[in-house]
PDB file of N, CA and C in Angstrom:
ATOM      1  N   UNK A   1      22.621 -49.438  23.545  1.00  0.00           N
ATOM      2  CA  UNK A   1      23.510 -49.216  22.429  1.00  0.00           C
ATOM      3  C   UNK A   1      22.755 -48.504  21.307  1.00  0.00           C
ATOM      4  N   UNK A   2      23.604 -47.188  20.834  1.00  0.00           N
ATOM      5  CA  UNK A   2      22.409 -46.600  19.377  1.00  0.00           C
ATOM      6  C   UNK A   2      22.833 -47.625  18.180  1.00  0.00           C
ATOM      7  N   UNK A   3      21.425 -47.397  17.193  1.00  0.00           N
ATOM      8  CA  UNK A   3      21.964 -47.867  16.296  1.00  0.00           C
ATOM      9  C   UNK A   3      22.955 -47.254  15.003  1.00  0.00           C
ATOM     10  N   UNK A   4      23.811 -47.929  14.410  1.00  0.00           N
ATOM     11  CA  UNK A   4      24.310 -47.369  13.430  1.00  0.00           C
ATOM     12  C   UNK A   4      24.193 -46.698  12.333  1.00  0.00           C
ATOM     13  N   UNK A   5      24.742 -45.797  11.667  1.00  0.00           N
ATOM     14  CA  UNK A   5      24.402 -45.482  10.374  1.00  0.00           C
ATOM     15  C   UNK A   5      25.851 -45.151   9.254  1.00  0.00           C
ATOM     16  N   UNK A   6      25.385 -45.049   8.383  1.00  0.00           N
ATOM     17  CA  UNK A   6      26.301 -44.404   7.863  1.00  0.00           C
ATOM     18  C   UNK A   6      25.871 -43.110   6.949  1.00  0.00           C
ATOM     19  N   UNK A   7      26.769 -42.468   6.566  1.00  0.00           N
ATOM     20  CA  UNK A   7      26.975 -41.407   5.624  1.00  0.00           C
ATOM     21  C   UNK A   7      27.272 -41.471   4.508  1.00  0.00           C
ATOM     22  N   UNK A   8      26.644 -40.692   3.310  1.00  0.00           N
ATOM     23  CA  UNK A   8      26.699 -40.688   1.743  1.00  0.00           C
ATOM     24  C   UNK A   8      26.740 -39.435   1.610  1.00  0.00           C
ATOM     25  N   UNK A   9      27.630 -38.932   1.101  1.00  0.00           N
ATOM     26  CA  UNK A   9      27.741 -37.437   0.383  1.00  0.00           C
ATOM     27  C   UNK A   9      28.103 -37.456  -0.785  1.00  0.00           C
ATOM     28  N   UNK A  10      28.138 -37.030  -1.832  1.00  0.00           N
ATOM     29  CA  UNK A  10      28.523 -36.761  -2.904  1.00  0.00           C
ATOM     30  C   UNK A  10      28.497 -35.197  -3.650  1.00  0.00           C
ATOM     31  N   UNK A  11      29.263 -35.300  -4.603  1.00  0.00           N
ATOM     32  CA  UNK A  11      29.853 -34.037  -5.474  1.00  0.00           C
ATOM     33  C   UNK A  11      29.706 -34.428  -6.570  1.00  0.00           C
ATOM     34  N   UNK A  12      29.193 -33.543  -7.651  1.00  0.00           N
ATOM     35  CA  UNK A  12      29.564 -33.876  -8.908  1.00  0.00           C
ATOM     36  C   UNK A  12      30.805 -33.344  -9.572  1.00  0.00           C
ATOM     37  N   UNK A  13      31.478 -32.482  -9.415  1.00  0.00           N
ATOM     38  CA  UNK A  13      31.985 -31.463 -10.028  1.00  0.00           C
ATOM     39  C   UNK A  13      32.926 -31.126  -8.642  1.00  0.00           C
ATOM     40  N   UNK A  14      34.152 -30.710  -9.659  1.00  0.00           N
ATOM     41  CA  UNK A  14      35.167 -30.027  -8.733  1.00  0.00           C
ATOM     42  C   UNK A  14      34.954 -28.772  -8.190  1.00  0.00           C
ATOM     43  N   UNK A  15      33.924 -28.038  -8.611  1.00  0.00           N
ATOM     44  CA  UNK A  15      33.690 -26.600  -8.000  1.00  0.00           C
ATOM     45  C   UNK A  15      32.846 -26.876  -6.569  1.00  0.00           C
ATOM     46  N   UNK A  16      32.143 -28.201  -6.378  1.00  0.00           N
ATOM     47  CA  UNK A  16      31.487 -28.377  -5.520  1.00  0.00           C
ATOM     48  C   UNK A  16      31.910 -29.168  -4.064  1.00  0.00           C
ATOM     49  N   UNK A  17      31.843 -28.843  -2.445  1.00  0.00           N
ATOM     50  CA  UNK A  17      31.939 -29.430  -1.909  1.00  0.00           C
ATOM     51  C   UNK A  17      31.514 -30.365  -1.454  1.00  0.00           C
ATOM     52  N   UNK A  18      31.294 -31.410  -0.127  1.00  0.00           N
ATOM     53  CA  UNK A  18      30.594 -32.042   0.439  1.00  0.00           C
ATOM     54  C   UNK A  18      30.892 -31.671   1.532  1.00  0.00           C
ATOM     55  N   UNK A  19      31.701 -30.502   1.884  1.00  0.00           N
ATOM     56  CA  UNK A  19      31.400 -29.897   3.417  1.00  0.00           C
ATOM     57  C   UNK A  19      30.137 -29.855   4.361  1.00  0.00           C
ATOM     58  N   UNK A  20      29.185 -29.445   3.311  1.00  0.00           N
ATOM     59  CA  UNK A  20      27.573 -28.537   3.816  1.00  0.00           C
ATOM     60  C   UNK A  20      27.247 -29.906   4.265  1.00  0.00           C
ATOM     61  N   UNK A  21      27.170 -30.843   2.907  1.00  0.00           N
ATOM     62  CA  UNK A  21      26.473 -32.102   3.468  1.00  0.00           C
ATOM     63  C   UNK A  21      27.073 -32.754   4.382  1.00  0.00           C
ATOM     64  N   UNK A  22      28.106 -32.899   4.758  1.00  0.00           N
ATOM     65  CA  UNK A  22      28.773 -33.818   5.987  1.00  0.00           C
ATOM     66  C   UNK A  22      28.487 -33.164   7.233  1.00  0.00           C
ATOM     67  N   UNK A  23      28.155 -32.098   7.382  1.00  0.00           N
ATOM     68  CA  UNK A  23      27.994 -31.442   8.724  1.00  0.00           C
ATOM     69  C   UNK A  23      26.586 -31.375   8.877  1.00  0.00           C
ATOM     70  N   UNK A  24      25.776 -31.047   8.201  1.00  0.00           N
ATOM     71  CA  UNK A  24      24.419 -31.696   8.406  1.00  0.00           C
ATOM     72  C   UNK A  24      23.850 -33.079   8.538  1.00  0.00           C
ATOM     73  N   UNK A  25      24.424 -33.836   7.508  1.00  0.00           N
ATOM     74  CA  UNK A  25      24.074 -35.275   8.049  1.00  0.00           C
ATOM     75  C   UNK A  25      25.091 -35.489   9.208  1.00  0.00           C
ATOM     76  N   UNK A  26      25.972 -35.192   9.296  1.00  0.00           N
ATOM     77  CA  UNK A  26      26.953 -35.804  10.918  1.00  0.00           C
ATOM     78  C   UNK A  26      25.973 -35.435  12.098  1.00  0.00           C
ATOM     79  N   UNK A  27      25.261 -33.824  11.707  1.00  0.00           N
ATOM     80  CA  UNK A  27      24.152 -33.127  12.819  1.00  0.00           C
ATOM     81  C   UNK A  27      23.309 -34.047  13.061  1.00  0.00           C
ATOM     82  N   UNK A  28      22.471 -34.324  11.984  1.00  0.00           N
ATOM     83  CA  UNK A  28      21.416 -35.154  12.079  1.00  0.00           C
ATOM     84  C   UNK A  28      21.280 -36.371  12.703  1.00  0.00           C
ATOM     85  N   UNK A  29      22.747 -36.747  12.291  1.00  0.00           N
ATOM     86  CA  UNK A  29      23.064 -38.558  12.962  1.00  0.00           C
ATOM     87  C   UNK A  29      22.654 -38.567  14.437  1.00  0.00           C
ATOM     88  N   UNK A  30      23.964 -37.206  15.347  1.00  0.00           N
ATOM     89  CA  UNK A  30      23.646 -36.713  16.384  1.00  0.00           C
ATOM     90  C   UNK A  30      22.269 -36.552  17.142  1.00  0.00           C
ATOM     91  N   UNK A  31      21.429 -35.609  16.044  1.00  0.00           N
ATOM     92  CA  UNK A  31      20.350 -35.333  16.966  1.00  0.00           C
ATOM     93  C   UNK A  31      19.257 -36.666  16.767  1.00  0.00           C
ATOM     94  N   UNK A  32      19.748 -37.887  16.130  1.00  0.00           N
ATOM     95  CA  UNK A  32      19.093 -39.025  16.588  1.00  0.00           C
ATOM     96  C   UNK A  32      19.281 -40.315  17.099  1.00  0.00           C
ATOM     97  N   UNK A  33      20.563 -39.701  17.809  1.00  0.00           N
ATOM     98  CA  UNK A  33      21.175 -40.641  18.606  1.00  0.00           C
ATOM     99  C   UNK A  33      22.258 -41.892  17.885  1.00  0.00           C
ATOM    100  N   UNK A  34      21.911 -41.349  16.169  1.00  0.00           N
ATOM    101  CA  UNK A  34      22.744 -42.396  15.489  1.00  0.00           C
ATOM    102  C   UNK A  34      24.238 -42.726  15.981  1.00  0.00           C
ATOM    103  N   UNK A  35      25.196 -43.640  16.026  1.00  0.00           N
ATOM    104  CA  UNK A  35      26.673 -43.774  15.788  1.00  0.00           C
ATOM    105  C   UNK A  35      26.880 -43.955  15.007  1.00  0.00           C
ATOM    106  N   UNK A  36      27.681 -42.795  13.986  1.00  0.00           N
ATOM    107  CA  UNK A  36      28.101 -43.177  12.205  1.00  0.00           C
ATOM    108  C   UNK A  36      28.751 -44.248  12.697  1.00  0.00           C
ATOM    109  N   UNK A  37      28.662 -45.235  11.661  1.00  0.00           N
ATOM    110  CA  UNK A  37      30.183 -46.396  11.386  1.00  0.00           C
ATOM    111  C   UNK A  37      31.022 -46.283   9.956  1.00  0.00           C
ATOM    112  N   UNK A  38      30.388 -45.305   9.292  1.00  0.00           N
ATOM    113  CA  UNK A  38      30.892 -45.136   7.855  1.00  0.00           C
ATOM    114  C   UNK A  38      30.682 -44.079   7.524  1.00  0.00           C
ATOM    115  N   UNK A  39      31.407 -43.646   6.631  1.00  0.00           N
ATOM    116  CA  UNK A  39      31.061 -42.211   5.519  1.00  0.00           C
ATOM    117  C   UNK A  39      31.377 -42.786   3.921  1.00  0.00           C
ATOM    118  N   UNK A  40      30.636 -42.468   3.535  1.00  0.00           N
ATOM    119  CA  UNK A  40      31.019 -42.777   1.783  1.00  0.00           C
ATOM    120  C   UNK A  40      31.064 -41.507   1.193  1.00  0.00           C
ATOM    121  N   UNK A  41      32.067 -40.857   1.152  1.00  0.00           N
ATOM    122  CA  UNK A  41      32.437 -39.135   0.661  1.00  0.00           C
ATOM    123  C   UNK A  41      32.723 -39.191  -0.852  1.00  0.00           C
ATOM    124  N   UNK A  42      32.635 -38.960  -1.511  1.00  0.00           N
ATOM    125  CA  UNK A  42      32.659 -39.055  -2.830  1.00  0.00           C
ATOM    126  C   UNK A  42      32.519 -37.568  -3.635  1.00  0.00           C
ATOM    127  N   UNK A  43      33.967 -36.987  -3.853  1.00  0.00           N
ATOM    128  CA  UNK A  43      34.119 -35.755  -4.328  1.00  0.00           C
ATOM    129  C   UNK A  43      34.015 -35.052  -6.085  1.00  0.00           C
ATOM    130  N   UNK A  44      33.695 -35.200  -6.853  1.00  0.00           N
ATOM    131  CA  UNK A  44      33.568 -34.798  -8.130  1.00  0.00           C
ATOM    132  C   UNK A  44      33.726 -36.351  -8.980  1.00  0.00           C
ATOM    133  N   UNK A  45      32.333 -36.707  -8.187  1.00  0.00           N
ATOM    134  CA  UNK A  45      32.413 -38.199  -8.889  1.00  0.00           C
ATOM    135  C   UNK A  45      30.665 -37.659  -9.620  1.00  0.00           C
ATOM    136  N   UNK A  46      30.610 -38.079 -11.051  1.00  0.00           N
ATOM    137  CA  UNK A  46      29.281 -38.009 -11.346  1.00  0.00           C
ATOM    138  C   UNK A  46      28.327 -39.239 -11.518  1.00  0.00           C
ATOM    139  N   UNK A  47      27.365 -39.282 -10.763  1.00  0.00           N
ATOM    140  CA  UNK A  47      26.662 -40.378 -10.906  1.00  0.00           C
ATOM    141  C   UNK A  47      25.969 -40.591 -12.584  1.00  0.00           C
ATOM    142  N   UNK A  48      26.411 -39.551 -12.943  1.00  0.00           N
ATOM    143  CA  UNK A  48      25.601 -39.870 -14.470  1.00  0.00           C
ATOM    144  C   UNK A  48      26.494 -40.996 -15.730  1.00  0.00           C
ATOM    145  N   UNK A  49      27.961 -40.600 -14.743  1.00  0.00           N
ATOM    146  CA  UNK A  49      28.909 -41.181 -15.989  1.00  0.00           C
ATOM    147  C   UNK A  49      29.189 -42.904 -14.886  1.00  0.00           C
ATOM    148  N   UNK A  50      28.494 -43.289 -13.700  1.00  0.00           N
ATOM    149  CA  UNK A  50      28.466 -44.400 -13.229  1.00  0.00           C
ATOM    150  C   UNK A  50      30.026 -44.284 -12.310  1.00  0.00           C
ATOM    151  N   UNK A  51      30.225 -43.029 -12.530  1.00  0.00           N
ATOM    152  CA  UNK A  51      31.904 -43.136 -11.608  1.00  0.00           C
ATOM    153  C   UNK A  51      31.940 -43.499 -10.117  1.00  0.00           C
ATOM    154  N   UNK A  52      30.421 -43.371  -9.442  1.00  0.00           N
ATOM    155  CA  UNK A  52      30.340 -43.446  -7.970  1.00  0.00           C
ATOM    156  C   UNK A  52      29.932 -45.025  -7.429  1.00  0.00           C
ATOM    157  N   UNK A  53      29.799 -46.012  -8.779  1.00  0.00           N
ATOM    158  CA  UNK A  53      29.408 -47.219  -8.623  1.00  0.00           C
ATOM    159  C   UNK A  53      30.333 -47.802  -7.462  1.00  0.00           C
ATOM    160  N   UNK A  54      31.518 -47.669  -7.764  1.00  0.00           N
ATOM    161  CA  UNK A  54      32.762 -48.221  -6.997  1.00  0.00           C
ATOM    162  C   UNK A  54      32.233 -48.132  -5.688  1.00  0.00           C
ATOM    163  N   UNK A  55      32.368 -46.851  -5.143  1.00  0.00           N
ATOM    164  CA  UNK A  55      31.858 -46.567  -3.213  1.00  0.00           C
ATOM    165  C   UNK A  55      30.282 -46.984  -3.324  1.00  0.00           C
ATOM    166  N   UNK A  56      29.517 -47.157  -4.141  1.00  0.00           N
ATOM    167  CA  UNK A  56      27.928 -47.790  -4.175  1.00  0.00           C
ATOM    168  C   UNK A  56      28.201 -49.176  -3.159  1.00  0.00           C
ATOM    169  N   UNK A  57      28.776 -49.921  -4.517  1.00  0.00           N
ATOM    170  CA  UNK A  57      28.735 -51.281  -4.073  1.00  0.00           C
ATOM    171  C   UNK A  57      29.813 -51.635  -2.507  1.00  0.00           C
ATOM    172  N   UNK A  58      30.576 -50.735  -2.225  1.00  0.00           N
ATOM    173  CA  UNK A  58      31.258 -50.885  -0.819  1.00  0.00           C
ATOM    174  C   UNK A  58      29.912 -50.371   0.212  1.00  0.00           C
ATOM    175  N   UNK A  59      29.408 -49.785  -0.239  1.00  0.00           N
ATOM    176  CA  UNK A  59      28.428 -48.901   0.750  1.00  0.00           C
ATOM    177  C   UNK A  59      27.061 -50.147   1.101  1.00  0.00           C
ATOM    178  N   UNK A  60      26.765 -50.928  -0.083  1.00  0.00           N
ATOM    179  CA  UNK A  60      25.882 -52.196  -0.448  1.00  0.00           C
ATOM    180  C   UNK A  60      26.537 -53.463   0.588  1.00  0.00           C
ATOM    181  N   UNK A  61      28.088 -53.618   0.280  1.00  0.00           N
ATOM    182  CA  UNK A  61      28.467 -55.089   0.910  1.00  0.00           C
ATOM    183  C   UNK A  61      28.547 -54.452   2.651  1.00  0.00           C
ATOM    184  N   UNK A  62      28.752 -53.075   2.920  1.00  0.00           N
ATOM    185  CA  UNK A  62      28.761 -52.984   4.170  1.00  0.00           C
ATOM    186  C   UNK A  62      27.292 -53.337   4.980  1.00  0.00           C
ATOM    187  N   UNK A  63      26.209 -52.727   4.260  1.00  0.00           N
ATOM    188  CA  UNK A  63      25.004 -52.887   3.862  1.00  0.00           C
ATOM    189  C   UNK A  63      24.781 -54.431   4.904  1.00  0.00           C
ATOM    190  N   UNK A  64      25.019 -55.472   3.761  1.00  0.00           N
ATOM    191  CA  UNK A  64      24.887 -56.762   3.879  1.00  0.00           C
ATOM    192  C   UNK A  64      25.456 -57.424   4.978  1.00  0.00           C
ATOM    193  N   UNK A  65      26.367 -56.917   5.367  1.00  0.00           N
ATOM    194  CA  UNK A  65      28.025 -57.300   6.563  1.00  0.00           C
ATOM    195  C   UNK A  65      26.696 -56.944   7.805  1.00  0.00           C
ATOM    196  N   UNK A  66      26.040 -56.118   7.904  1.00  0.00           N
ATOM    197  CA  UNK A  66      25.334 -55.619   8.900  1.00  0.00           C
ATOM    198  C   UNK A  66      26.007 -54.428   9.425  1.00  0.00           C
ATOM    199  N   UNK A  67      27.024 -53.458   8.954  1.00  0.00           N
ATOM    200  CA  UNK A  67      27.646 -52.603   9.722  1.00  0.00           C
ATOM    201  C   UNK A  67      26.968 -51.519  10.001  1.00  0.00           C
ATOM    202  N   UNK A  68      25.676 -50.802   9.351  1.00  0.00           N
ATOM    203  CA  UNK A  68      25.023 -50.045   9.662  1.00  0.00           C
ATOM    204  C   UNK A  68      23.578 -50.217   9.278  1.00  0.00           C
ATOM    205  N   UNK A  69      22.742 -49.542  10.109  1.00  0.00           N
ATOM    206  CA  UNK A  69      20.924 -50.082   9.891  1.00  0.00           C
ATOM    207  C   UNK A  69      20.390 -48.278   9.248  1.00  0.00           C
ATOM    208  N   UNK A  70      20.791 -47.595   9.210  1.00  0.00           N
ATOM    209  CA  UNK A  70      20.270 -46.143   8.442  1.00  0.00           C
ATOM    210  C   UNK A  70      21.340 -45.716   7.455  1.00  0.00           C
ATOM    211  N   UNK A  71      21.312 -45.425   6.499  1.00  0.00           N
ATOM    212  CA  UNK A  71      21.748 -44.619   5.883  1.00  0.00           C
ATOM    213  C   UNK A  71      21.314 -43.346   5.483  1.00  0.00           C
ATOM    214  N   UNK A  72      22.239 -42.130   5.777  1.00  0.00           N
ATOM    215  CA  UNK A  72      21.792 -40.904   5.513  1.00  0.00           C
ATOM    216  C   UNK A  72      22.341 -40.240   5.072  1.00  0.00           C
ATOM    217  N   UNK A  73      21.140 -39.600   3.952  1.00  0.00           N
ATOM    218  CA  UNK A  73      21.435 -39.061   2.505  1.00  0.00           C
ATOM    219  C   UNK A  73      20.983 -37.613   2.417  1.00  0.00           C
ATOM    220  N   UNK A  74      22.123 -36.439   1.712  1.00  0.00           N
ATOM    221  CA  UNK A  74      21.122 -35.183   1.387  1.00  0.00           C
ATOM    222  C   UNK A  74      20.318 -35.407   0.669  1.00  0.00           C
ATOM    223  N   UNK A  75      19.938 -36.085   0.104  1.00  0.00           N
ATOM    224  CA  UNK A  75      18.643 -36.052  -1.217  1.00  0.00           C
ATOM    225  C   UNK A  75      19.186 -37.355  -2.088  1.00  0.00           C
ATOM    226  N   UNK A  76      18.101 -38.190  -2.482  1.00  0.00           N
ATOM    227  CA  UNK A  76      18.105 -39.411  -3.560  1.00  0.00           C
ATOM    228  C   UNK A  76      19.123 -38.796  -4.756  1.00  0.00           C
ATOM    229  N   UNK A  77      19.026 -37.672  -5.206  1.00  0.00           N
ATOM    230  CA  UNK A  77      19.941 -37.763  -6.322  1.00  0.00           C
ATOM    231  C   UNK A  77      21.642 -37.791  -6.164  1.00  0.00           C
ATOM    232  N   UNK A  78      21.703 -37.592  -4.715  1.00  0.00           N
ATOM    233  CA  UNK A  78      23.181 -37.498  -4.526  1.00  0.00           C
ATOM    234  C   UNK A  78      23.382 -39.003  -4.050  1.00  0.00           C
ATOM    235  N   UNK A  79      22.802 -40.076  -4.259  1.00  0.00           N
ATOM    236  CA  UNK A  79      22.748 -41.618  -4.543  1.00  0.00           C
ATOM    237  C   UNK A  79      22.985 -41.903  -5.120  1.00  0.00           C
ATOM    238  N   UNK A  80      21.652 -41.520  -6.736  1.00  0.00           N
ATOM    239  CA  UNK A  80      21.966 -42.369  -7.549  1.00  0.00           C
ATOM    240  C   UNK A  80      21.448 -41.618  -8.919  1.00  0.00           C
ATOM    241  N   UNK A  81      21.720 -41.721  -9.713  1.00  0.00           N
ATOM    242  CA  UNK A  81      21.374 -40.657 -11.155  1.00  0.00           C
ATOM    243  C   UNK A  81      21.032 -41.204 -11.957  1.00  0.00           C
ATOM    244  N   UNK A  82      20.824 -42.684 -11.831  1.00  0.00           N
ATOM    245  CA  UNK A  82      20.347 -43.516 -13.415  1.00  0.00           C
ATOM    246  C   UNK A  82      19.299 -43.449 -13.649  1.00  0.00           C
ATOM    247  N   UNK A  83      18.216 -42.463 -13.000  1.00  0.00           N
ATOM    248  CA  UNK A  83      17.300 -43.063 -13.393  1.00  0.00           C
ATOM    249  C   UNK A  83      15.593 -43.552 -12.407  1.00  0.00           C
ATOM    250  N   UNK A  84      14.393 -43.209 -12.092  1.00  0.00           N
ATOM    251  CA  UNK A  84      13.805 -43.921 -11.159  1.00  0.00           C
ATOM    252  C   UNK A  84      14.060 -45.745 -11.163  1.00  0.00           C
ATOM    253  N   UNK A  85      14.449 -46.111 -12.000  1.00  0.00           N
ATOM    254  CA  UNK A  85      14.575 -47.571 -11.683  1.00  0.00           C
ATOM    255  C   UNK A  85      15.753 -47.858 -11.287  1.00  0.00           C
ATOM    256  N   UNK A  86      16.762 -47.163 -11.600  1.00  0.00           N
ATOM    257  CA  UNK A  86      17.989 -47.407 -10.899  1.00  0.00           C
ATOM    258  C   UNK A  86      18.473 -46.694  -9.279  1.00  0.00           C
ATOM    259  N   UNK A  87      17.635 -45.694  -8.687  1.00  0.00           N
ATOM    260  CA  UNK A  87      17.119 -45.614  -7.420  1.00  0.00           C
ATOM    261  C   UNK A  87      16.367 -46.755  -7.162  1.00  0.00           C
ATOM    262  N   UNK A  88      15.452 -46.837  -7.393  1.00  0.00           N
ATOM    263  CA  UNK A  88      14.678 -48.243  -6.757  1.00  0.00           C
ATOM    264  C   UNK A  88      15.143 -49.485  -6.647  1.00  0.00           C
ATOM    265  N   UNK A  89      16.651 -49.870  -7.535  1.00  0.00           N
ATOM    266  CA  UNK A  89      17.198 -50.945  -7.291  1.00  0.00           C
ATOM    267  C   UNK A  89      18.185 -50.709  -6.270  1.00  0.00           C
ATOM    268  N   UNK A  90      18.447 -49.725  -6.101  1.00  0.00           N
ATOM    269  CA  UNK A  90      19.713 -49.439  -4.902  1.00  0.00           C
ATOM    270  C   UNK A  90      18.606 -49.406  -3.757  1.00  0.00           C
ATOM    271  N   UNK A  91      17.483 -48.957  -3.745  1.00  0.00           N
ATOM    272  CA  UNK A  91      17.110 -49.099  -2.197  1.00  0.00           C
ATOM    273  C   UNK A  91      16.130 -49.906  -1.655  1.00  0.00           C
ATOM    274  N   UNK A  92      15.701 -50.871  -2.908  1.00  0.00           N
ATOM    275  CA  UNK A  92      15.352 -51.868  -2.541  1.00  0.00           C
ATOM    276  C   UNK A  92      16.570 -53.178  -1.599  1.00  0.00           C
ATOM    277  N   UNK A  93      17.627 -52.956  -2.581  1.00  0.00           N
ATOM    278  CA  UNK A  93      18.872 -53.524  -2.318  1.00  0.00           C
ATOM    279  C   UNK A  93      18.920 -53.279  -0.811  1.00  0.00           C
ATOM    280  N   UNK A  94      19.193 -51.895  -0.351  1.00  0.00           N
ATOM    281  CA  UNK A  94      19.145 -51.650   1.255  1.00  0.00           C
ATOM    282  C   UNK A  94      17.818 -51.891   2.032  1.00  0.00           C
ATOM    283  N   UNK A  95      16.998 -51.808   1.153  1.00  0.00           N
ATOM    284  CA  UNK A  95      15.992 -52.055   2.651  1.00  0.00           C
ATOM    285  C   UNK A  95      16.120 -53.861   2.647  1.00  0.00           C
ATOM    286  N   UNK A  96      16.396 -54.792   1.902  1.00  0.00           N
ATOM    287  CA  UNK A  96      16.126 -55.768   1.660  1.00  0.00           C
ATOM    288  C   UNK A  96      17.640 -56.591   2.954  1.00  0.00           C
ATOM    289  N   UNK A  97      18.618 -55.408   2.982  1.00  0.00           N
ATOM    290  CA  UNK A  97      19.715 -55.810   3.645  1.00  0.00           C
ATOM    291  C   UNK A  97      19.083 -55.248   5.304  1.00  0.00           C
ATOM    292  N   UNK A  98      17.878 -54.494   5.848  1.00  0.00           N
ATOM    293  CA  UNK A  98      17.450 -54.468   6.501  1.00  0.00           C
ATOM    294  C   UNK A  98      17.828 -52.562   6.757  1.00  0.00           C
ATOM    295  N   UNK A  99      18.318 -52.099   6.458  1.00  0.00           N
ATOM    296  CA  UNK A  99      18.541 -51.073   5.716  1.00  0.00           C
ATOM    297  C   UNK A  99      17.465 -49.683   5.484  1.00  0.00           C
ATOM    298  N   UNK A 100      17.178 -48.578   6.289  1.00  0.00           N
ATOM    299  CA  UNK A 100      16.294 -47.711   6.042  1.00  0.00           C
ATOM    300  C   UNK A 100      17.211 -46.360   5.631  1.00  0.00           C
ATOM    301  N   UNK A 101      16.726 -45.498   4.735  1.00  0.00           N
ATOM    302  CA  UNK A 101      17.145 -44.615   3.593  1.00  0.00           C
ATOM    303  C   UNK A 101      16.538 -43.359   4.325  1.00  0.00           C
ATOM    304  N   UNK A 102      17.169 -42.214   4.710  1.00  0.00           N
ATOM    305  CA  UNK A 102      16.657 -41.154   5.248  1.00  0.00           C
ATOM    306  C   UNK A 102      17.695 -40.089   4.769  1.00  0.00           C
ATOM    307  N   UNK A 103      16.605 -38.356   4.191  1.00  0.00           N
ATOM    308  CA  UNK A 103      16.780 -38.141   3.163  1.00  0.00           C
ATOM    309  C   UNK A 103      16.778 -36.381   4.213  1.00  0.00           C
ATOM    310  N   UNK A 104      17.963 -35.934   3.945  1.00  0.00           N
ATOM    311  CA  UNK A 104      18.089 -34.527   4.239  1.00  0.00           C
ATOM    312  C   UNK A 104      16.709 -33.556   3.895  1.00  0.00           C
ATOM    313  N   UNK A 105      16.869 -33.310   2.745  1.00  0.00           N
ATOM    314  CA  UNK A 105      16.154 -32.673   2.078  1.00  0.00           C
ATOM    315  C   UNK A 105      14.877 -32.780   1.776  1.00  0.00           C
ATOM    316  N   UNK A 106      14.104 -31.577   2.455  1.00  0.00           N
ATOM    317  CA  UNK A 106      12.722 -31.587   2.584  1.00  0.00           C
ATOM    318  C   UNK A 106      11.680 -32.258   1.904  1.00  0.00           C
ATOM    319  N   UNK A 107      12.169 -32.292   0.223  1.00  0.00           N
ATOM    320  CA  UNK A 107      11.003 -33.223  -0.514  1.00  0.00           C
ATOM    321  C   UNK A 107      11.459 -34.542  -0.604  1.00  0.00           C
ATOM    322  N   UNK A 108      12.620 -35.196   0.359  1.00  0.00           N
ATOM    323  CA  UNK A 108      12.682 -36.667   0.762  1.00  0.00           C
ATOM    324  C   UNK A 108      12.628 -36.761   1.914  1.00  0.00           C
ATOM    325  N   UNK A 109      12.462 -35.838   2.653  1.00  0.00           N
ATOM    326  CA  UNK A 109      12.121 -36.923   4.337  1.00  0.00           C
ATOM    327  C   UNK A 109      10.811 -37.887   4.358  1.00  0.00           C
ATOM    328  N   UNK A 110      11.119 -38.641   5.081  1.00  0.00           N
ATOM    329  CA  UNK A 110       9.874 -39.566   4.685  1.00  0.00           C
ATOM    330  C   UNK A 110       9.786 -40.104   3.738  1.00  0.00           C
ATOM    331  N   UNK A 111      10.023 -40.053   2.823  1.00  0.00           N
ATOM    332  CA  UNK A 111      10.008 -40.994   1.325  1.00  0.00           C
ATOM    333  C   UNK A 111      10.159 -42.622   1.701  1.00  0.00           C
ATOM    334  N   UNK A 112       9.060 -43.261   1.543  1.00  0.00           N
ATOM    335  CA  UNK A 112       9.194 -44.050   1.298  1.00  0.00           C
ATOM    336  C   UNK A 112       8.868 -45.346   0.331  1.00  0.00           C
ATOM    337  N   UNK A 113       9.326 -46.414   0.247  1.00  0.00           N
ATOM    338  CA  UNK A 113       9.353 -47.181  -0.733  1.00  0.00           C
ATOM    339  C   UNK A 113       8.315 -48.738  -0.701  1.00  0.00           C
ATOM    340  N   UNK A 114       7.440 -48.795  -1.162  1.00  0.00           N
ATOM    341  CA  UNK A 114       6.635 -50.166  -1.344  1.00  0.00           C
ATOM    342  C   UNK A 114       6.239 -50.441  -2.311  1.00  0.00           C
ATOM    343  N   UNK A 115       7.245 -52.307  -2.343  1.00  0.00           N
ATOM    344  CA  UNK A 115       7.129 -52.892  -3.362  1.00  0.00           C
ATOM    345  C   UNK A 115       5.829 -53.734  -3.055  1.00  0.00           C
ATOM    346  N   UNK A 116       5.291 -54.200  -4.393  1.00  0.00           N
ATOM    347  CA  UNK A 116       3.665 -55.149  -4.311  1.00  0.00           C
ATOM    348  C   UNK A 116       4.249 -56.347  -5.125  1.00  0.00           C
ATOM    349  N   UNK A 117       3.637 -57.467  -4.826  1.00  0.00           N
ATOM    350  CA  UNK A 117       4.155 -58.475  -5.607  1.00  0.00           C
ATOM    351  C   UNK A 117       2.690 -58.408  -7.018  1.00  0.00           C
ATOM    352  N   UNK A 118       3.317 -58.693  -8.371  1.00  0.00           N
ATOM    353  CA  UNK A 118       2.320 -58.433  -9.321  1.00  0.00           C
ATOM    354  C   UNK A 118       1.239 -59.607  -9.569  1.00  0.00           C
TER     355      UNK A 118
END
């Protein structure tokens, strides 16, 4: 059985699609054997004004439910815009739900995240 993933696209702006990104991450899912179980499409929502919180936290409780083990993203900013600490709380959140974050775009593949206890 592959494992699951889901999909995150986002738009800020009505001039912009999420065509490009859905067909590349759908590619990608493909060429790693993923089975999407979700898409979180999110069209001229701006993460700056917190409008994409809504599909966040559905994307989080699916997260938790266990419905998918990858999530795949064109790039961290089409996540989350608050901020480096407000990325780091969303993907701590997923890796903590068991959850690995994989990133279209060349200066996030591989990115990854380790927390140290202080």
């Amino acid at each position: 059985m592959s494992a699951r993933c889901a999909i995150w696209a986002r738009v800020s702006t009505g001039d912009q699609e999420t065509a490009n990104q859905l067909a590349a991450l759908r590619a990608e899912a493909a060429r790693r054997g993923l089975d999407v179980a979700a898409e979180y499409v999110l069209e001229g929502l701006s993460a700056w004004t917190g409008a994409h919180r809504g599909q966040l936290r559905r994307a989080l409780d699916d997260a938790r439910a266990g419905r998918y083990a990858v999530l795949l993203v064109w790039a961290l900013d089409r996540l989350e815009r608050g901020g480096i600490e407000q990325t780091l709380r969303v993907m701590r959140q997923l890796r903590e739900c068991g959850v690995r974050r994989q990133g279209l775009e060349p200066r996030t593949r591989g990115l990854r995240v380790r927390c140290s206890a202080s």
